[in-house]
C-alpha atoms as a PDB file:
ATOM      1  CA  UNK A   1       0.000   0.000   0.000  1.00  0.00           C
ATOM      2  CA  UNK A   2       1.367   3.678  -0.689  1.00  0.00           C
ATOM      3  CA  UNK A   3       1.364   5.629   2.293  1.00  0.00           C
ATOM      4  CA  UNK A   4       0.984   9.024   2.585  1.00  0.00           C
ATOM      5  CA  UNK A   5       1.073  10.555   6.008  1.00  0.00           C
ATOM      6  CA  UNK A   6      -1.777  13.227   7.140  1.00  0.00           C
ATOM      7  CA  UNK A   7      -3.375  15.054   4.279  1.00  0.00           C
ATOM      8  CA  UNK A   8      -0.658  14.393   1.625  1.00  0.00           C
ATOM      9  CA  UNK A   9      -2.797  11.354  -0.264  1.00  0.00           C
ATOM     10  CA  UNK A  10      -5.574  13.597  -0.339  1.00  0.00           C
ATOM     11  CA  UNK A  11      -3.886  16.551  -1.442  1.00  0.00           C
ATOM     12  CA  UNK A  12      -1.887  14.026  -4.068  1.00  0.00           C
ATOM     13  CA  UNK A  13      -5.823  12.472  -4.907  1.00  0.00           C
ATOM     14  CA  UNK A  14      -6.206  15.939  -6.112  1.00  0.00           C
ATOM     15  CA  UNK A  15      -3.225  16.759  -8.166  1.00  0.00           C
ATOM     16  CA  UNK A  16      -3.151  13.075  -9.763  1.00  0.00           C
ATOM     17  CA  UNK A  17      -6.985  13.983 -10.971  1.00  0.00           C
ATOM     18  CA  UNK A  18      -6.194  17.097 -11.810  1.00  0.00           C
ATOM     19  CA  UNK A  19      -2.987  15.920 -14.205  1.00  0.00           C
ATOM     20  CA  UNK A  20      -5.135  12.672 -15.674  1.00  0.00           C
ATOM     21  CA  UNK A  21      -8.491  14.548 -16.611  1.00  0.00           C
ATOM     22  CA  UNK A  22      -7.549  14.861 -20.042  1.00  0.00           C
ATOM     23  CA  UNK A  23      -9.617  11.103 -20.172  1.00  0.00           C
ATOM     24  CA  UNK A  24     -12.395   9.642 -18.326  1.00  0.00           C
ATOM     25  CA  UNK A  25     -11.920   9.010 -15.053  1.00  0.00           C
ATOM     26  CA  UNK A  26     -13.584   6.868 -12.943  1.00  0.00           C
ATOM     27  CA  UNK A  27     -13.662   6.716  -8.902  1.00  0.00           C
ATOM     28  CA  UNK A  28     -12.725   2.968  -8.980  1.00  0.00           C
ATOM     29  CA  UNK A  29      -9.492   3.912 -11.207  1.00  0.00           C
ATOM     30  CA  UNK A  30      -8.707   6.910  -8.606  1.00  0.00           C
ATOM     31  CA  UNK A  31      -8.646   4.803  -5.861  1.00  0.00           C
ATOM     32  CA  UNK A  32      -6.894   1.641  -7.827  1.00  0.00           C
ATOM     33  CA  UNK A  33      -4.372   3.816  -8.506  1.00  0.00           C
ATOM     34  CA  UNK A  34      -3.992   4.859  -4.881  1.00  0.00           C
ATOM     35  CA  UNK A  35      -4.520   1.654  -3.794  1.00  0.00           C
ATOM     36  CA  UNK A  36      -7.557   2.306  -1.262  1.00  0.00           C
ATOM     37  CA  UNK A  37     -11.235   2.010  -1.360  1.00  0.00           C
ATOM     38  CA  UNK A  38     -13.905   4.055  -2.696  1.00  0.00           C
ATOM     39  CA  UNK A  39     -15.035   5.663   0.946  1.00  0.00           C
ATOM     40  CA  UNK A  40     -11.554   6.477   1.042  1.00  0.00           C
ATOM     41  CA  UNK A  41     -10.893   8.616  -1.729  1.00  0.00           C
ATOM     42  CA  UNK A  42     -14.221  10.000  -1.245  1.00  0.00           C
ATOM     43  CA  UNK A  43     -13.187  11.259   2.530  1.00  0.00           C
ATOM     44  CA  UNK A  44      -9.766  12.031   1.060  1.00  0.00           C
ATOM     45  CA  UNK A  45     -11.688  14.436  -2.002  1.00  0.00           C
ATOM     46  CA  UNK A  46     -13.846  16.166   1.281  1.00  0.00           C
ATOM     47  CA  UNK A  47     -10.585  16.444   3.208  1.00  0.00           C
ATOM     48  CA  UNK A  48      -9.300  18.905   0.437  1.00  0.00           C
ATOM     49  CA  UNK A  49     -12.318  20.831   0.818  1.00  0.00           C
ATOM     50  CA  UNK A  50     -14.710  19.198  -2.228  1.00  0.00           C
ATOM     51  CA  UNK A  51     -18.413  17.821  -1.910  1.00  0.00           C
ATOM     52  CA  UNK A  52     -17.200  14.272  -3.410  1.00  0.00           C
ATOM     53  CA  UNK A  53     -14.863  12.943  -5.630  1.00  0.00           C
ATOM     54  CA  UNK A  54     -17.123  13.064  -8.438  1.00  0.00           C
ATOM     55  CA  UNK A  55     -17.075  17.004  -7.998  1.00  0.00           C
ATOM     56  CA  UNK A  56     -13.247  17.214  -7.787  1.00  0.00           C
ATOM     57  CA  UNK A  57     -13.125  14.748 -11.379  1.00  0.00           C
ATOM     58  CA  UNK A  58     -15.457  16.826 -13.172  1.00  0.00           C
ATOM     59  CA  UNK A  59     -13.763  20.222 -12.337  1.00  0.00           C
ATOM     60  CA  UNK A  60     -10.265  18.467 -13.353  1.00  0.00           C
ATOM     61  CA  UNK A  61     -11.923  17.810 -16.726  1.00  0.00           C
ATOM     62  CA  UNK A  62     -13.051  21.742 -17.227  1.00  0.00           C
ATOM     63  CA  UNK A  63      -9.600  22.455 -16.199  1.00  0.00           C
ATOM     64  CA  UNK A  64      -8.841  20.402 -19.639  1.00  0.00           C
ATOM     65  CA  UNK A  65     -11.453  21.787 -21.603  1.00  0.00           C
ATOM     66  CA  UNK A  66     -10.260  25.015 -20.942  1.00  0.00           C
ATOM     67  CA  UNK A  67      -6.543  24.804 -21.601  1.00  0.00           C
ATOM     68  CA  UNK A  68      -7.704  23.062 -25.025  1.00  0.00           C
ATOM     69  CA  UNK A  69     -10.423  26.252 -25.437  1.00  0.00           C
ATOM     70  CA  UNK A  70      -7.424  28.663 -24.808  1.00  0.00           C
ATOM     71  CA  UNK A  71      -5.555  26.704 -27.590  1.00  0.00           C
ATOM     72  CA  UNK A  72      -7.781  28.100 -30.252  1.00  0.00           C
ATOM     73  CA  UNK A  73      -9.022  24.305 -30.390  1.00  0.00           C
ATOM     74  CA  UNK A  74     -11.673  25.051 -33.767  1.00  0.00           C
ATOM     75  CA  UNK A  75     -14.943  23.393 -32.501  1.00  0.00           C
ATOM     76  CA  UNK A  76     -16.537  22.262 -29.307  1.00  0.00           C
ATOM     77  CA  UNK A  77     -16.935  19.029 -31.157  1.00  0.00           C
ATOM     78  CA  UNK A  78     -13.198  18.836 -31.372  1.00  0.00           C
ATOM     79  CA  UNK A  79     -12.876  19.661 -27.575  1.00  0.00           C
ATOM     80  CA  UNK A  80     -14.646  17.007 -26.405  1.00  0.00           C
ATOM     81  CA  UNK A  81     -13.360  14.704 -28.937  1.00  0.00           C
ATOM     82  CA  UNK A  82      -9.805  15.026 -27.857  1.00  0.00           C
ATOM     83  CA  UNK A  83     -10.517  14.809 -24.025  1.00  0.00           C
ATOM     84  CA  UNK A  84     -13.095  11.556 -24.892  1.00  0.00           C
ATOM     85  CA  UNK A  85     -16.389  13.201 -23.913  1.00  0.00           C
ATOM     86  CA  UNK A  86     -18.751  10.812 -24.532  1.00  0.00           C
ATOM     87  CA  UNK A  87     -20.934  13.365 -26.827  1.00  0.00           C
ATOM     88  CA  UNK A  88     -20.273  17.293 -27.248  1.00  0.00           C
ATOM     89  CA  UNK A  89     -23.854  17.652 -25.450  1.00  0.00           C
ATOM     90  CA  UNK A  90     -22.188  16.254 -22.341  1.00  0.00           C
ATOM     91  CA  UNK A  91     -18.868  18.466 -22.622  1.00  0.00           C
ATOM     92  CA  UNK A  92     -21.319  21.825 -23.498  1.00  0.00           C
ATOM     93  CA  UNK A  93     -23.543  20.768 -19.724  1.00  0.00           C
ATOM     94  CA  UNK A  94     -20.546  20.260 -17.638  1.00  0.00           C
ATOM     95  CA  UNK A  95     -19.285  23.671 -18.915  1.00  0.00           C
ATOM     96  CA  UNK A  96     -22.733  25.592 -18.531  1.00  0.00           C
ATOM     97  CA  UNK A  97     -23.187  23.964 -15.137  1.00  0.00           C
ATOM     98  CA  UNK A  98     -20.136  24.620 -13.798  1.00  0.00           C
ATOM     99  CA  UNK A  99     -19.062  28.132 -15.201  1.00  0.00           C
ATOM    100  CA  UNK A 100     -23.180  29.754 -16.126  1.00  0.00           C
ATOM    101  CA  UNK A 101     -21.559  29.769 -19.709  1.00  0.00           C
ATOM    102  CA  UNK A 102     -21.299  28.317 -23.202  1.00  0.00           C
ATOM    103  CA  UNK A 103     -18.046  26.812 -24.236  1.00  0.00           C
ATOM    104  CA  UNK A 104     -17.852  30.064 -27.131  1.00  0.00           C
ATOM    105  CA  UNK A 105     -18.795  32.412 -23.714  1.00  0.00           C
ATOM    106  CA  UNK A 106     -15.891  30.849 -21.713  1.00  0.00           C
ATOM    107  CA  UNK A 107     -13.677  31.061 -24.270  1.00  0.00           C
ATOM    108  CA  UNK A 108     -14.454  34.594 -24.896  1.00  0.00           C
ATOM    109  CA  UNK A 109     -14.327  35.297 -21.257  1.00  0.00           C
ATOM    110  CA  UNK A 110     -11.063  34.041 -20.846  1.00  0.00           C
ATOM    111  CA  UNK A 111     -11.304  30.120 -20.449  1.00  0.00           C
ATOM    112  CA  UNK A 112      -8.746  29.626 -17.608  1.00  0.00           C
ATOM    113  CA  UNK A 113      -9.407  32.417 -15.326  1.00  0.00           C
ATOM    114  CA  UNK A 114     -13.144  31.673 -15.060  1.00  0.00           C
ATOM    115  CA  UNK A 115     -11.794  28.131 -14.749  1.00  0.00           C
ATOM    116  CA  UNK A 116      -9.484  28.984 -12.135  1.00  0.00           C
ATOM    117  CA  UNK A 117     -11.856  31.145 -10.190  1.00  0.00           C
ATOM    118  CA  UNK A 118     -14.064  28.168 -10.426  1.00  0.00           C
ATOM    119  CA  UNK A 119     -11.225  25.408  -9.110  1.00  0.00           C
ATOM    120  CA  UNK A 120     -10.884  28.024  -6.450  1.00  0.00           C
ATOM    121  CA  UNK A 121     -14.463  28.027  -4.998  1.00  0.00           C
ATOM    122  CA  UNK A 122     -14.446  23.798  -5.310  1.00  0.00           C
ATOM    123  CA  UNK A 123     -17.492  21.987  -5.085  1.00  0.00           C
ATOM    124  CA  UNK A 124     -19.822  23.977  -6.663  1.00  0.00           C
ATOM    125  CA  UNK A 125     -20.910  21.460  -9.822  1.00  0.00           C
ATOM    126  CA  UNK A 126     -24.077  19.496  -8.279  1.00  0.00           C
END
């Protein structure tokens, strides 16, 4: 088993999310990886200050969006194509839930500081 004294496994839950968004991820491969159970890297994703796991995945992935939306990345369809969104419908909901905007919005707004701002205030997708 990996250990990681104190907070650092949660803290390193949230940077190995945050670096492995650019797929699908899936609680059971978080905590695989890790080496724990699911209640555990759900307490660990709370510990860092985010409603669940699932919350701290899904901003990862608009982390990802927006880096590719800053890239001058043509289409939305391309977007989620390259970061394996199952349709462009689901990219265009996370980004309107989480941000109040349209992909063409955030990218006009400037993609990664209303990302960041976002990733600041955690746990507000739900």
């Amino acid at each position: 088993m990996l250990e990681y004294p104190g907070w650092s496994r949660a803290v390193a839950v949230e940077g190995w999310c945050a670096r492995n968004a650019y797929q699908p991820l899936h609680v059971d491969w978080v905590a695989d990886h890790f080496r724990v159970d699911r209640k555990t890297i759900y307490r660990d994703a709370r510990q860092v200050g985010w409603h669940d796991v699932l919350h701290l995945i899904a901003a990862a992935r608009l982390l990802h969006v927006a880096a590719l939306i800053m890239e001058s990345v043509p289409t939305v369809d391309r977007v989620a194509s390259r970061l394996w969104f199952q349709s462009t419908a689901v990219l265009y909901h996370l980004v309107k839930r989480a941000t109040g905007k349209t992909p063409s919005e955030l990218r006009d707004a400037g993609a990664m500081l209303v990302t960041m701002a976002f990733w600041r205030a955690r746990g507000r997708l739900g």
